[in-house]
Protein backbone atom coordinates (compact mmCIF):
# COMPACT_ATOMS: atom_id res chain seq x y z
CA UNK A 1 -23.85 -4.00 9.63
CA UNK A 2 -21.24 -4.81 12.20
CA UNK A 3 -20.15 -7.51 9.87
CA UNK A 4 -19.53 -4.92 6.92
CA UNK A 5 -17.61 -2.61 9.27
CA UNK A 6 -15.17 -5.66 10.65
CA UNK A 7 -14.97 -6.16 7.25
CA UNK A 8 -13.67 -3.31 5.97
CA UNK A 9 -11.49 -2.93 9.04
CA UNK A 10 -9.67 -5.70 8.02
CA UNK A 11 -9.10 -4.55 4.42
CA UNK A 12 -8.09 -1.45 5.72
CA UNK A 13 -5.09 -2.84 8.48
CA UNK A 14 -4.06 -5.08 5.72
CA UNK A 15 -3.82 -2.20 3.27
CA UNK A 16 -1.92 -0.23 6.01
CA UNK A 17 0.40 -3.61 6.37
CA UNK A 18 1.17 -3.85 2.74
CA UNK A 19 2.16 0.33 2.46
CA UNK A 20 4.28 0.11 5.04
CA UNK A 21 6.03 -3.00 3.56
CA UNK A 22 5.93 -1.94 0.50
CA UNK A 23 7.66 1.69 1.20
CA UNK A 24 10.45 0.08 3.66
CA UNK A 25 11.38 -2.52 1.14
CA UNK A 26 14.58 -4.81 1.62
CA UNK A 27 17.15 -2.59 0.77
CA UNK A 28 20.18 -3.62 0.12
CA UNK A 29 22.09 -4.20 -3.44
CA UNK A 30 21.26 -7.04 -6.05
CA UNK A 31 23.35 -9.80 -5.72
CA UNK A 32 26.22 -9.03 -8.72
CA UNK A 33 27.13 -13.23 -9.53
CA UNK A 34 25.52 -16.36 -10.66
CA UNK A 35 22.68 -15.24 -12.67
CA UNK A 36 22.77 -16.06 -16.53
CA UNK A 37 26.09 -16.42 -18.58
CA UNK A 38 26.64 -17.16 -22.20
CA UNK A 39 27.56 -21.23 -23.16
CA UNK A 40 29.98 -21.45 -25.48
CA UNK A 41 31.89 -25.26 -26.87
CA UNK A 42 31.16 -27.80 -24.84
CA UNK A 43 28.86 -26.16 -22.59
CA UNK A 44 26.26 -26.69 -24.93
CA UNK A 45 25.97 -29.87 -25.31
């Protein structure tokens, strides 16, 4: 039994640990260059 309840008492702080990460996120903007651009001529080959 006491191996059940450790058990779930780990499930539960993790669970707690991921909502709280998971609501305070990183913020912040997306980055607005690099990414993906169009080739065009010689870029293709």
């Amino acid at each position: 039994m006491t191996m059940i309840r450790r058990a779930l008492m780990a499930l539960g702080v993790a669970g707690l640990v991921a909502a709280v990460l998971r609501l305070r996120g990183s913020g912040g903007t997306p980055p607005s260059e690099g990414g993906w651009r169009e080739l065009s001529g010689p870029d293709l080959r």
